[in-house]
PDB file of N, CA and C in Angstrom:
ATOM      1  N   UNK A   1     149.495  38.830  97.678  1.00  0.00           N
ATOM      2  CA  UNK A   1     150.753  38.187  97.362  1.00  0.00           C
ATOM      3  C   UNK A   1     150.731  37.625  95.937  1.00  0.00           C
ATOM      4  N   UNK A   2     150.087  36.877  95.258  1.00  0.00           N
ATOM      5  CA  UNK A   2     149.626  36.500  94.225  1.00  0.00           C
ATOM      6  C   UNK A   2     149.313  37.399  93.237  1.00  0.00           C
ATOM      7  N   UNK A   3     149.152  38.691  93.361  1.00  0.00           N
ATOM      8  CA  UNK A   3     148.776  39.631  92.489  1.00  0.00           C
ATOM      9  C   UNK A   3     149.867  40.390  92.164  1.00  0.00           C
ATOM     10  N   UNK A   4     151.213  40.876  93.222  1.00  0.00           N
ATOM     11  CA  UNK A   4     152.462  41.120  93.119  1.00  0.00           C
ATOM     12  C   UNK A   4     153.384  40.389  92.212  1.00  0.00           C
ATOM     13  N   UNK A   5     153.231  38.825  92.624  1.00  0.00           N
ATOM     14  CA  UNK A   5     153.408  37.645  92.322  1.00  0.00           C
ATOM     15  C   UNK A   5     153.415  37.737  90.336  1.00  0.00           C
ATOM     16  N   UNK A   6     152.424  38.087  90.545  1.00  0.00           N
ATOM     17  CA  UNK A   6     151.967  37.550  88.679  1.00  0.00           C
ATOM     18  C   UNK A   6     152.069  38.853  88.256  1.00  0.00           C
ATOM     19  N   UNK A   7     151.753  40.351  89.103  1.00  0.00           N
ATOM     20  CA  UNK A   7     152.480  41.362  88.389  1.00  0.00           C
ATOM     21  C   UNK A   7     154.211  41.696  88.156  1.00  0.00           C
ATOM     22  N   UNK A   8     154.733  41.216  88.887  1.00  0.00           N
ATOM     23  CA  UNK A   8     156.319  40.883  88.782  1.00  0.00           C
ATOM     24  C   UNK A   8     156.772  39.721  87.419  1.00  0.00           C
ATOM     25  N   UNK A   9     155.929  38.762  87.445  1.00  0.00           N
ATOM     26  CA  UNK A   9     156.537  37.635  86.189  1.00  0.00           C
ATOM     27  C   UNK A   9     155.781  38.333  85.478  1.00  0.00           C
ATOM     28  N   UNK A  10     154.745  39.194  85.072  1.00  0.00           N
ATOM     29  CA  UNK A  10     154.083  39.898  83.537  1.00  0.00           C
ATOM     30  C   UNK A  10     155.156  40.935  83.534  1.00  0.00           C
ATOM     31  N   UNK A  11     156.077  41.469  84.166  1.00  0.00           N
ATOM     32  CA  UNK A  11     156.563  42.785  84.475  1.00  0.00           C
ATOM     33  C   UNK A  11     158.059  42.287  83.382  1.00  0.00           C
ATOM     34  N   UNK A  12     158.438  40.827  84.065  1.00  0.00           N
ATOM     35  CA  UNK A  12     159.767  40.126  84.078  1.00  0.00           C
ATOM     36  C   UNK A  12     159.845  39.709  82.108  1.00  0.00           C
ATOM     37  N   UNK A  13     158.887  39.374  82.269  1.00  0.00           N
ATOM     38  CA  UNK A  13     158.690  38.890  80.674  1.00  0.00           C
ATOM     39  C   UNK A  13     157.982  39.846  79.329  1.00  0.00           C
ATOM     40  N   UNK A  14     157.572  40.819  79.780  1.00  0.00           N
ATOM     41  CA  UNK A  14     157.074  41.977  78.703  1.00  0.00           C
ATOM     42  C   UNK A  14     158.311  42.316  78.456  1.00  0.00           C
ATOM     43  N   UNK A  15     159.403  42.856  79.885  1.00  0.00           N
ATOM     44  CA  UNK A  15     160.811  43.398  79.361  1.00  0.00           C
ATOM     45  C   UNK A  15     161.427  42.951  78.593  1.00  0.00           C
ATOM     46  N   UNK A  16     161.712  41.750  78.900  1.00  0.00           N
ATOM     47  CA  UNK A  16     162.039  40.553  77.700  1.00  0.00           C
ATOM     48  C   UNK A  16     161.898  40.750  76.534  1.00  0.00           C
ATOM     49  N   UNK A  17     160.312  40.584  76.055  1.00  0.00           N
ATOM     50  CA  UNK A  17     159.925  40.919  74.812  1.00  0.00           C
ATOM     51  C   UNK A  17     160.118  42.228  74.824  1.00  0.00           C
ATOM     52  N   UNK A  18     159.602  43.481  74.935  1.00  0.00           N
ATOM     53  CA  UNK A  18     160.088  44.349  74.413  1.00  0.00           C
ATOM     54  C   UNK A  18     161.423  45.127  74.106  1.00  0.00           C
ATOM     55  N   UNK A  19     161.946  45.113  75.125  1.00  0.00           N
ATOM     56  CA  UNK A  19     163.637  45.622  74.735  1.00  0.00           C
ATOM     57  C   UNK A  19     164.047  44.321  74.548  1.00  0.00           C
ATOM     58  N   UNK A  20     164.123  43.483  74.429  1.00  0.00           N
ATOM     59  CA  UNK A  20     165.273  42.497  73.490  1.00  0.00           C
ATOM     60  C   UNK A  20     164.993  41.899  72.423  1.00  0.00           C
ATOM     61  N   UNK A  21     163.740  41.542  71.994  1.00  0.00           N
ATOM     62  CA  UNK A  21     162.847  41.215  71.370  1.00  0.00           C
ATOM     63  C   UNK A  21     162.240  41.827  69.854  1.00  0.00           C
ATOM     64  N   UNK A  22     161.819  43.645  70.437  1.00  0.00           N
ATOM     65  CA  UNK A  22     161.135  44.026  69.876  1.00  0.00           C
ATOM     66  C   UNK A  22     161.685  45.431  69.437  1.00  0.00           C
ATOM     67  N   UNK A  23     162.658  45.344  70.460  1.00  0.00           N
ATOM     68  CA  UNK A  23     163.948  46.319  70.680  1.00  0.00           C
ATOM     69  C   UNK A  23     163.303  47.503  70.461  1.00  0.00           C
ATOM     70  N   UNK A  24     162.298  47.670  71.645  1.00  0.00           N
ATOM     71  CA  UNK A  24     161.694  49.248  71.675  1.00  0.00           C
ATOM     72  C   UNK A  24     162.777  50.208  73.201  1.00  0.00           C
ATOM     73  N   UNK A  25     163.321  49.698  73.985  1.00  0.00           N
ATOM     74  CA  UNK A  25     164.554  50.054  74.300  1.00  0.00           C
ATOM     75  C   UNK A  25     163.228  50.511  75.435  1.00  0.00           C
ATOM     76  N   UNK A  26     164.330  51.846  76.190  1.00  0.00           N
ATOM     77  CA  UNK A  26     163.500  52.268  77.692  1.00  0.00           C
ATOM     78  C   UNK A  26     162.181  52.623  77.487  1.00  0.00           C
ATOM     79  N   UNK A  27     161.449  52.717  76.252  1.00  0.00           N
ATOM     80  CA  UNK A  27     159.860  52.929  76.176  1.00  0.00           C
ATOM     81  C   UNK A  27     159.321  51.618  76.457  1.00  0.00           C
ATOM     82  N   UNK A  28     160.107  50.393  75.470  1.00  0.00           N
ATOM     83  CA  UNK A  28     159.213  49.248  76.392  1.00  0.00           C
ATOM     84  C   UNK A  28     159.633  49.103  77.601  1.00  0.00           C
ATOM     85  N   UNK A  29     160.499  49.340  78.381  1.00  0.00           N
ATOM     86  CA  UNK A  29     160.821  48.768  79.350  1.00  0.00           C
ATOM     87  C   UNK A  29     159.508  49.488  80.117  1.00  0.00           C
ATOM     88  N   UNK A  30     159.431  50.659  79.448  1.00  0.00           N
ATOM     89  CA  UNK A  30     157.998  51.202  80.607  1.00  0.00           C
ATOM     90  C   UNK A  30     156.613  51.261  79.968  1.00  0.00           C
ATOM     91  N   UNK A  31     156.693  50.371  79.167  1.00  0.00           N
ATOM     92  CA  UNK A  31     155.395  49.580  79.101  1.00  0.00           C
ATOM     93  C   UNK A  31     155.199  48.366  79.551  1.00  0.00           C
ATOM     94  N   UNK A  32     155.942  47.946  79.913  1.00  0.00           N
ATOM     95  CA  UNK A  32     156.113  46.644  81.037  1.00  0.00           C
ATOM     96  C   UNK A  32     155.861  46.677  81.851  1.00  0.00           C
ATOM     97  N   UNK A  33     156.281  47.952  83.078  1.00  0.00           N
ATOM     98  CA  UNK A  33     156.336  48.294  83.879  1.00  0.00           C
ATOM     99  C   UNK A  33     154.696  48.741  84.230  1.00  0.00           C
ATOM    100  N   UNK A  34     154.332  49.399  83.116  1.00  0.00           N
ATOM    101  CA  UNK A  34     152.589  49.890  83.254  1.00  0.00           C
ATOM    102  C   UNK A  34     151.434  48.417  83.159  1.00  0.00           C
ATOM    103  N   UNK A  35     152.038  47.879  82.005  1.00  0.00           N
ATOM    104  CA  UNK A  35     151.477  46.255  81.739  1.00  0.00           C
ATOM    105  C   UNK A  35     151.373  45.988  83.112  1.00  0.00           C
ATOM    106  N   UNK A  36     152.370  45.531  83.416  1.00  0.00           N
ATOM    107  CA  UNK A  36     152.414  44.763  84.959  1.00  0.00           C
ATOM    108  C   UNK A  36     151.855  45.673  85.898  1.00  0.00           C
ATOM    109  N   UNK A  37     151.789  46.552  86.935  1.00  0.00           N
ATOM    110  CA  UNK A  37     151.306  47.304  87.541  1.00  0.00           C
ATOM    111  C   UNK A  37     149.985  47.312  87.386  1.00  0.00           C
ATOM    112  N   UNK A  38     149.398  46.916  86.177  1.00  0.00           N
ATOM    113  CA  UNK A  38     147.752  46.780  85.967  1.00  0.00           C
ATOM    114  C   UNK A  38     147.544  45.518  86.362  1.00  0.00           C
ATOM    115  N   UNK A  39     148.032  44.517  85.771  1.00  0.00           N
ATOM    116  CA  UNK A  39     147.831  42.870  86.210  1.00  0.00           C
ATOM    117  C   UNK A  39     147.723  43.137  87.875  1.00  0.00           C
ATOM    118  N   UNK A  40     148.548  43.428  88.414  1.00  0.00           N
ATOM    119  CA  UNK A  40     148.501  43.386  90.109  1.00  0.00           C
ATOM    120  C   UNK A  40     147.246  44.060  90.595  1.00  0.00           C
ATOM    121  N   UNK A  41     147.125  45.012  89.928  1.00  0.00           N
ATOM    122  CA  UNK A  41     145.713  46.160  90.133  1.00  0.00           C
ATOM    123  C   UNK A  41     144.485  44.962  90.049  1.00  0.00           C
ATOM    124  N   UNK A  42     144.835  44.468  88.975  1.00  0.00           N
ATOM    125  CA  UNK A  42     143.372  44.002  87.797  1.00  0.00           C
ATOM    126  C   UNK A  42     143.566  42.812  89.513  1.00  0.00           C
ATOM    127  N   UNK A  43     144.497  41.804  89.077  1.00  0.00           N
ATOM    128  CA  UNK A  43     144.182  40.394  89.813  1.00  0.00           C
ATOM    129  C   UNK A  43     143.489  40.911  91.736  1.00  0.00           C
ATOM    130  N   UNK A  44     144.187  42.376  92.409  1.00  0.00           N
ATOM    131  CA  UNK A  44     143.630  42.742  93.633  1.00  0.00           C
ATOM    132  C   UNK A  44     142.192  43.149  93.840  1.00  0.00           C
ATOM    133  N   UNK A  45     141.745  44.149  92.724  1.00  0.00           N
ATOM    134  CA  UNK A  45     140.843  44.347  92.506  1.00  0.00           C
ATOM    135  C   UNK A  45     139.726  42.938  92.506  1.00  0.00           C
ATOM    136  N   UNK A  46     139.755  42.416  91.416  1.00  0.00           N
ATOM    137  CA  UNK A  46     139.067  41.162  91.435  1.00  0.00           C
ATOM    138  C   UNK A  46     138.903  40.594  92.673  1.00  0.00           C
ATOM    139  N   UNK A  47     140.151  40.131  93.530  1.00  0.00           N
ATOM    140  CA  UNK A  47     140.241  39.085  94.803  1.00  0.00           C
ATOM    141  C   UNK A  47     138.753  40.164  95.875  1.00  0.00           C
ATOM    142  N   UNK A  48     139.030  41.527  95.775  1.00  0.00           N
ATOM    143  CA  UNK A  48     138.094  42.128  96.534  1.00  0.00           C
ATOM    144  C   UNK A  48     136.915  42.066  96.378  1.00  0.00           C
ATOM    145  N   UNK A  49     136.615  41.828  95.040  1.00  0.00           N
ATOM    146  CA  UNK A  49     135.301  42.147  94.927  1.00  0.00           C
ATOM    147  C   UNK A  49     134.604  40.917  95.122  1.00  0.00           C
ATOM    148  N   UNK A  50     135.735  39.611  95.255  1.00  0.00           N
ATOM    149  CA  UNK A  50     135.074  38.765  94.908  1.00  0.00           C
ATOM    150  C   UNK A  50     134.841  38.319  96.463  1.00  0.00           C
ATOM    151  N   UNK A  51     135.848  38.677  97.587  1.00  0.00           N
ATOM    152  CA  UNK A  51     135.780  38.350  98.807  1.00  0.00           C
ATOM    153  C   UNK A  51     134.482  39.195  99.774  1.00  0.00           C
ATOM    154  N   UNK A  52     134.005  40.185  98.880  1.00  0.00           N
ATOM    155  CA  UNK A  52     133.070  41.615  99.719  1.00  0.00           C
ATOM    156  C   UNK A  52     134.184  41.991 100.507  1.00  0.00           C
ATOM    157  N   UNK A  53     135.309  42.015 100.217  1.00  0.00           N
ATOM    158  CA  UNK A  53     135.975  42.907 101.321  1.00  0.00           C
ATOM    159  C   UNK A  53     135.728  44.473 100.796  1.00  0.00           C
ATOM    160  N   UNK A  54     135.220  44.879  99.852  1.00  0.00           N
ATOM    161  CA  UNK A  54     135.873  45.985  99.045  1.00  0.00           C
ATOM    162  C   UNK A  54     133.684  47.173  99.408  1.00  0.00           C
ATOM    163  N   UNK A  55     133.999  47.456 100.824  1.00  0.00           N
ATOM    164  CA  UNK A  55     132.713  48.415 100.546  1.00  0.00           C
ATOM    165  C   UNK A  55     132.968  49.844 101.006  1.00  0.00           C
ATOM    166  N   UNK A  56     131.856  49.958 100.453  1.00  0.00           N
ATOM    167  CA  UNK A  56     132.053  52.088 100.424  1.00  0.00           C
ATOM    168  C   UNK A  56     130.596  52.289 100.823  1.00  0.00           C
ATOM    169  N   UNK A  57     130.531  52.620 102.123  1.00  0.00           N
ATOM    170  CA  UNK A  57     129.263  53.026 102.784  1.00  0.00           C
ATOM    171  C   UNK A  57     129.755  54.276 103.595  1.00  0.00           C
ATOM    172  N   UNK A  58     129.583  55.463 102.229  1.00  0.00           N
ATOM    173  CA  UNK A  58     129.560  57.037 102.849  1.00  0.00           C
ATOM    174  C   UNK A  58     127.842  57.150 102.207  1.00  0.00           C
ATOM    175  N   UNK A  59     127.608  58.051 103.075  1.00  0.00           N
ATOM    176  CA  UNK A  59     126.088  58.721 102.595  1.00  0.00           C
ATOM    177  C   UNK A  59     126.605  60.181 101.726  1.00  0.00           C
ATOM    178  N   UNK A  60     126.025  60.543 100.690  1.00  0.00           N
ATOM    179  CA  UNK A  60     126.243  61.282  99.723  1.00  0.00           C
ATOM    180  C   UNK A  60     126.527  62.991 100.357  1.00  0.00           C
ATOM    181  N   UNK A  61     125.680  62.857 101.863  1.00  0.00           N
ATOM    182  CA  UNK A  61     125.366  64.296 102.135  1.00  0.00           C
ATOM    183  C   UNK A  61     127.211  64.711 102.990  1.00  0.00           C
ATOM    184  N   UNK A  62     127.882  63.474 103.397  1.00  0.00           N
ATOM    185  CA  UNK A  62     128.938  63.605 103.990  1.00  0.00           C
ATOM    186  C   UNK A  62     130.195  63.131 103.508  1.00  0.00           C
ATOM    187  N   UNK A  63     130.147  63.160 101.629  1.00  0.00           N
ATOM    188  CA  UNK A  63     131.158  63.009 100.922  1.00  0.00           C
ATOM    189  C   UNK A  63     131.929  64.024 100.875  1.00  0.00           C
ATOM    190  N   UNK A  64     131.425  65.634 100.926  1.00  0.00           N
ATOM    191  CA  UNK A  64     132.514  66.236 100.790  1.00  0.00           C
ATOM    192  C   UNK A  64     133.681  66.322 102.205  1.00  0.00           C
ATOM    193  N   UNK A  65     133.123  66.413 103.201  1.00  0.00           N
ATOM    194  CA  UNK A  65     133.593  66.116 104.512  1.00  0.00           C
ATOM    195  C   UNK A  65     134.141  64.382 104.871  1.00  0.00           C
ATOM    196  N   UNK A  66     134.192  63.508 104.060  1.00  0.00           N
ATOM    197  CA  UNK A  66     134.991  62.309 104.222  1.00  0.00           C
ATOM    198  C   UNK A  66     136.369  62.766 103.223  1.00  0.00           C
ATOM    199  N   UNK A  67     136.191  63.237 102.124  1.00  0.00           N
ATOM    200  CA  UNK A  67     136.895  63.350 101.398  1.00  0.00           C
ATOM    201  C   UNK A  67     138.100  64.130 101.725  1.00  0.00           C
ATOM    202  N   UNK A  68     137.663  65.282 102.251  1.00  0.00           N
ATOM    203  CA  UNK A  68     138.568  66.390 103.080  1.00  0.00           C
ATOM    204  C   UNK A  68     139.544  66.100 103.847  1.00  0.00           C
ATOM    205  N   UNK A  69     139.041  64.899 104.575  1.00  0.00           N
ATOM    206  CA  UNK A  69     139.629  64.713 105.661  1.00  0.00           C
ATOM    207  C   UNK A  69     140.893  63.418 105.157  1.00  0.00           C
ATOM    208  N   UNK A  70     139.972  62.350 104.135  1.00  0.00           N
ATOM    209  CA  UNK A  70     141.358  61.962 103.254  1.00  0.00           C
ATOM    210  C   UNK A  70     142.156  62.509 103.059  1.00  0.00           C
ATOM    211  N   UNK A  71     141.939  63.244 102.400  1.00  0.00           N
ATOM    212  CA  UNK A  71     142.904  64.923 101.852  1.00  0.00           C
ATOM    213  C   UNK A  71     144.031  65.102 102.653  1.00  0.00           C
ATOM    214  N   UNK A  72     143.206  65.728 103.804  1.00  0.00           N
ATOM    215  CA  UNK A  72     144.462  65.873 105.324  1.00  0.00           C
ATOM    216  C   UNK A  72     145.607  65.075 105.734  1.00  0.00           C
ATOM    217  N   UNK A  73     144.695  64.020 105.567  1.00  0.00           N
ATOM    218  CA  UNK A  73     145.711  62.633 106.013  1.00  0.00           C
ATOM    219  C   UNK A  73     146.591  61.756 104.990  1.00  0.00           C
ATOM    220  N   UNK A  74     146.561  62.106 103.670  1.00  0.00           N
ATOM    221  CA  UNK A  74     146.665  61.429 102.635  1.00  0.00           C
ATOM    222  C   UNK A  74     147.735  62.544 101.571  1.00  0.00           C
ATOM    223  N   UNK A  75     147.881  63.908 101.954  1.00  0.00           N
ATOM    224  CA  UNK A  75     148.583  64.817 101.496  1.00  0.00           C
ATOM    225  C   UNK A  75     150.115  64.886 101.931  1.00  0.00           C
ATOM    226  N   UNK A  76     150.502  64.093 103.053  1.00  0.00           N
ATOM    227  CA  UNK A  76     151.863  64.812 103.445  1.00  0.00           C
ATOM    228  C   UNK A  76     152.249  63.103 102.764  1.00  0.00           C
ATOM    229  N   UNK A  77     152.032  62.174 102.973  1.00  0.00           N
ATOM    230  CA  UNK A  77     153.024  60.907 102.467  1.00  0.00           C
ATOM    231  C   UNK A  77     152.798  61.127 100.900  1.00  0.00           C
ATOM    232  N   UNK A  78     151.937  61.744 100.476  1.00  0.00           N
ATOM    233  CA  UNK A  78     151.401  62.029  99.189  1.00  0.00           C
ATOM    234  C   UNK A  78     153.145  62.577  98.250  1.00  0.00           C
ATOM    235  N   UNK A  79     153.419  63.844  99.023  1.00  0.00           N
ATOM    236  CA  UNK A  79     154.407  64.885  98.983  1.00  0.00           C
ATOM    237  C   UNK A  79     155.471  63.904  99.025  1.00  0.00           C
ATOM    238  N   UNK A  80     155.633  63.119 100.073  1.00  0.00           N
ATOM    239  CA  UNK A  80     156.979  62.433 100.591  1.00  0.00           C
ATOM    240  C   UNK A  80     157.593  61.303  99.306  1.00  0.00           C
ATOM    241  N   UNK A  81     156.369  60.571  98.993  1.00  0.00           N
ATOM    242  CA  UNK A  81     156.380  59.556  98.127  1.00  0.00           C
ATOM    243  C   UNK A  81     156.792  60.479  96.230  1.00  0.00           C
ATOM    244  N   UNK A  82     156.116  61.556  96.082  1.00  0.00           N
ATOM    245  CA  UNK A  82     156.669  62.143  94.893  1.00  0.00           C
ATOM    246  C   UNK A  82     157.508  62.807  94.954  1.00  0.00           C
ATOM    247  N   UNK A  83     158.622  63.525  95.815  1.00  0.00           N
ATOM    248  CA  UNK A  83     159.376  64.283  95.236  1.00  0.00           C
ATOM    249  C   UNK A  83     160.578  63.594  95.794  1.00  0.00           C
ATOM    250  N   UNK A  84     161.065  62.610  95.694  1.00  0.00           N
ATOM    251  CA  UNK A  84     162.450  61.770  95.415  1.00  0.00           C
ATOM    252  C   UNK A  84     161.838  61.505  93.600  1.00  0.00           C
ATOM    253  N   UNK A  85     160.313  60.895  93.393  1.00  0.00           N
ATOM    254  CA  UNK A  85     160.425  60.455  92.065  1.00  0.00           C
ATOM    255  C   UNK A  85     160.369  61.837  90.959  1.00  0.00           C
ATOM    256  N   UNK A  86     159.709  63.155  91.274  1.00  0.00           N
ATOM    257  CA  UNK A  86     159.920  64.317  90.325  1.00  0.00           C
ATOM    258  C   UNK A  86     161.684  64.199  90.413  1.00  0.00           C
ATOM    259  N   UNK A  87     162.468  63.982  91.487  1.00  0.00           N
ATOM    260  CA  UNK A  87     163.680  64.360  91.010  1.00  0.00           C
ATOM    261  C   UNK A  87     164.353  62.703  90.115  1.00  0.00           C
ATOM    262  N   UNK A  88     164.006  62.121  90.034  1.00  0.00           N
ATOM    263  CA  UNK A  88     164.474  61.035  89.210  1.00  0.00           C
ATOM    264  C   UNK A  88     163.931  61.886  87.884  1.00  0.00           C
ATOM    265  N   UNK A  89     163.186  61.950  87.822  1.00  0.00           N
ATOM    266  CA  UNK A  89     162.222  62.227  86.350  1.00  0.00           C
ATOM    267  C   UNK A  89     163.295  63.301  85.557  1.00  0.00           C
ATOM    268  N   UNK A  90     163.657  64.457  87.087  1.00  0.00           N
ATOM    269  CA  UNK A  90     164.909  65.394  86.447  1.00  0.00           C
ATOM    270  C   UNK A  90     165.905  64.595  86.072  1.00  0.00           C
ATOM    271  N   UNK A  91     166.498  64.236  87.230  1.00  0.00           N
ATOM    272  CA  UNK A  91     167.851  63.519  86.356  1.00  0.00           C
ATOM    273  C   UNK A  91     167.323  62.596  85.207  1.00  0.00           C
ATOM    274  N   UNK A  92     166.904  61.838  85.217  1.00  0.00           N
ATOM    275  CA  UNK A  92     166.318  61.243  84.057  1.00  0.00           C
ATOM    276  C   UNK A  92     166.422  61.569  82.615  1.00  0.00           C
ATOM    277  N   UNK A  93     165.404  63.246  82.436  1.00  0.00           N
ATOM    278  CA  UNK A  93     165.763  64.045  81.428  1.00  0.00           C
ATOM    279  C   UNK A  93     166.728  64.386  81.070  1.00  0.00           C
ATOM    280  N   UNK A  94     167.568  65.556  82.371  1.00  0.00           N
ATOM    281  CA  UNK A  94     169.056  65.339  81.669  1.00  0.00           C
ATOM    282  C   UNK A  94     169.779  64.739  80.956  1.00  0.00           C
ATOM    283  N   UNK A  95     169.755  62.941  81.555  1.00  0.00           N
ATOM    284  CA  UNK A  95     170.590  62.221  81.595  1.00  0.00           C
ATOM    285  C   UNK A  95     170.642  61.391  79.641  1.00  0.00           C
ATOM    286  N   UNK A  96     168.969  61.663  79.502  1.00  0.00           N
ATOM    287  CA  UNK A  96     168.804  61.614  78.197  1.00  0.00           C
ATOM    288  C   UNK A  96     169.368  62.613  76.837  1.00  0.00           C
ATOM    289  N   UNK A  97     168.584  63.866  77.611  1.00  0.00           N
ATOM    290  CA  UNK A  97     169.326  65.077  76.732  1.00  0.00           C
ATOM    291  C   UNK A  97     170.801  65.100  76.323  1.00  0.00           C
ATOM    292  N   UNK A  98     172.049  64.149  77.127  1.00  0.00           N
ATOM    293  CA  UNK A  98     172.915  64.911  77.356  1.00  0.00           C
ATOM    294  C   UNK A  98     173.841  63.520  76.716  1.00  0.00           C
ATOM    295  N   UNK A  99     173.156  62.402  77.501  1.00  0.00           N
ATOM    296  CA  UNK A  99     173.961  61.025  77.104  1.00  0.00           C
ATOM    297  C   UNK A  99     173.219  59.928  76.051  1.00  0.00           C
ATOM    298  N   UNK A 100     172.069  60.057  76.200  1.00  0.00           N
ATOM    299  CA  UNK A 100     170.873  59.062  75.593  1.00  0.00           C
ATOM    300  C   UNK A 100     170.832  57.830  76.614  1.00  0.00           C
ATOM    301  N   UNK A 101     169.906  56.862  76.035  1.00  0.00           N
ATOM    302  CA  UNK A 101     169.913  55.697  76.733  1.00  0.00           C
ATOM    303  C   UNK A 101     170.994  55.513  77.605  1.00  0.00           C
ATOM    304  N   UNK A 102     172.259  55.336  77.372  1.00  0.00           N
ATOM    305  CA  UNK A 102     173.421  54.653  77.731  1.00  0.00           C
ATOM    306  C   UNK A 102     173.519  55.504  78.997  1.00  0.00           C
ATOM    307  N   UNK A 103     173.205  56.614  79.007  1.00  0.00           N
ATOM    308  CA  UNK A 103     173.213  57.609  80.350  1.00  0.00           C
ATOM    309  C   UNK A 103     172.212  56.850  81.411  1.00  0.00           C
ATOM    310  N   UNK A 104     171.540  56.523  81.128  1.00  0.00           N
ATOM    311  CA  UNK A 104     170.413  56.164  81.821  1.00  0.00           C
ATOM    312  C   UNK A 104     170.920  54.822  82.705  1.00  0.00           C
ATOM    313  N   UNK A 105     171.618  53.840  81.957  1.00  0.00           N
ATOM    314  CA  UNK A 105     171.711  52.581  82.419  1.00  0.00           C
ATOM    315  C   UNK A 105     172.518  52.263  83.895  1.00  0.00           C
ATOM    316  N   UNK A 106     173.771  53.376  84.592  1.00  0.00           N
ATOM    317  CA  UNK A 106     174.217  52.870  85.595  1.00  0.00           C
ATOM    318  C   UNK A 106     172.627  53.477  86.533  1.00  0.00           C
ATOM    319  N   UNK A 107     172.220  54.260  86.416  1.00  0.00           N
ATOM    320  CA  UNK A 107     170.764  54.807  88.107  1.00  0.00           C
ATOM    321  C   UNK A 107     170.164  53.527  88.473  1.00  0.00           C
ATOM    322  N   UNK A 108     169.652  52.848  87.685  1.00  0.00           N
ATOM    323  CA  UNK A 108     168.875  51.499  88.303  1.00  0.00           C
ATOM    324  C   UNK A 108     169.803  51.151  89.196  1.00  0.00           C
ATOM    325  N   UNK A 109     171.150  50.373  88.854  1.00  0.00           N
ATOM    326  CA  UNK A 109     172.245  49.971  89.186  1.00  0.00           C
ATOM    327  C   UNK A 109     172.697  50.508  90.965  1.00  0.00           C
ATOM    328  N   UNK A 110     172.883  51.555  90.910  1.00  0.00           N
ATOM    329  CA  UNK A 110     172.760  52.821  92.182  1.00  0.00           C
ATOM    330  C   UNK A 110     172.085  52.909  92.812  1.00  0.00           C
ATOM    331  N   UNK A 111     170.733  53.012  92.230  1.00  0.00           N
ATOM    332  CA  UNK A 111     169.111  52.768  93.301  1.00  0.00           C
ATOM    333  C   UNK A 111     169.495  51.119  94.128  1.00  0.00           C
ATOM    334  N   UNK A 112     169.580  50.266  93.593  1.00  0.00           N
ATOM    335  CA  UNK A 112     169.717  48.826  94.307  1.00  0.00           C
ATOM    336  C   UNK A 112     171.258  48.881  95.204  1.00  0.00           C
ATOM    337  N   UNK A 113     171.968  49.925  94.760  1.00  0.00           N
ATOM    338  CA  UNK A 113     173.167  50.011  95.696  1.00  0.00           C
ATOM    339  C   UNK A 113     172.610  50.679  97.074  1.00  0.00           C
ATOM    340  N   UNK A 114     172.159  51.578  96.299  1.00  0.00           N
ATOM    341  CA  UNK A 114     171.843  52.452  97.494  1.00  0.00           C
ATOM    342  C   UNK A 114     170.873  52.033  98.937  1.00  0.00           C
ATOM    343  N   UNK A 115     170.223  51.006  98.312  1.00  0.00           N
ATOM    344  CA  UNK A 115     168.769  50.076  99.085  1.00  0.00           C
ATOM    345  C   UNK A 115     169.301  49.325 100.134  1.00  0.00           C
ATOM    346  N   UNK A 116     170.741  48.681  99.675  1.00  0.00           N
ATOM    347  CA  UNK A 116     171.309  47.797 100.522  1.00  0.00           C
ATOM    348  C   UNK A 116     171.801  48.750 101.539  1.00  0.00           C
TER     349      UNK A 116
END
């Protein structure tokens, strides 16, 4: 919670500075977005290592056969979770090619319509 927490206000305030600030426009906005996403990483990471929650006891001879089986189980939400975002990425491009920035600005807008 705390790591969401402080990756959301690093997320809230890079945007800040960069597109209004520094006026690097939708590139900072997604360096903010990467900024922050690491803070949450960095601060979870840490909490684990520091709690021993965080162990990995495979024996070397049955890595390729743990891994596999990740694979199996870890491939179809894999699929599910990227291809709504490959098709943002399309419209996305278009939306640049065709309008620039200003194209871009109602989708956020739509995504939070659409959520409700």
């Amino acid at each position: 919670m705390v790591s969401m927490i402080a990756g959301f206000v690093t997320n809230i305030i890079l945007d800040y500075l960069f597109v209004w600030i520094l006026e690097q426009g939708v590139s900072g906005a997604a360096w903010a977005t990467v900024i922050g996403q690491c803070v949450t990483m960095l601060i979870a990471l840490a909490y684990l290592l520091h709690k021993k929650q965080f162990t990995l006891n495979i024996p070397f001879s049955k890595f390729g056969e743990v891994s596999a089986s990740i694979l199996k189980i870890g491939i179809a939400p894999f699929g599910l979770t990227m291809s709504p975002n490959i098709s943002l990425m399309i419209i996305n491009r278009f939306s640049m090619s065709y309008g620039g920035e200003p194209a871009l600005l109602p989708m956020p807008v739509s995504l939070m319509l659409s959520a409700l």
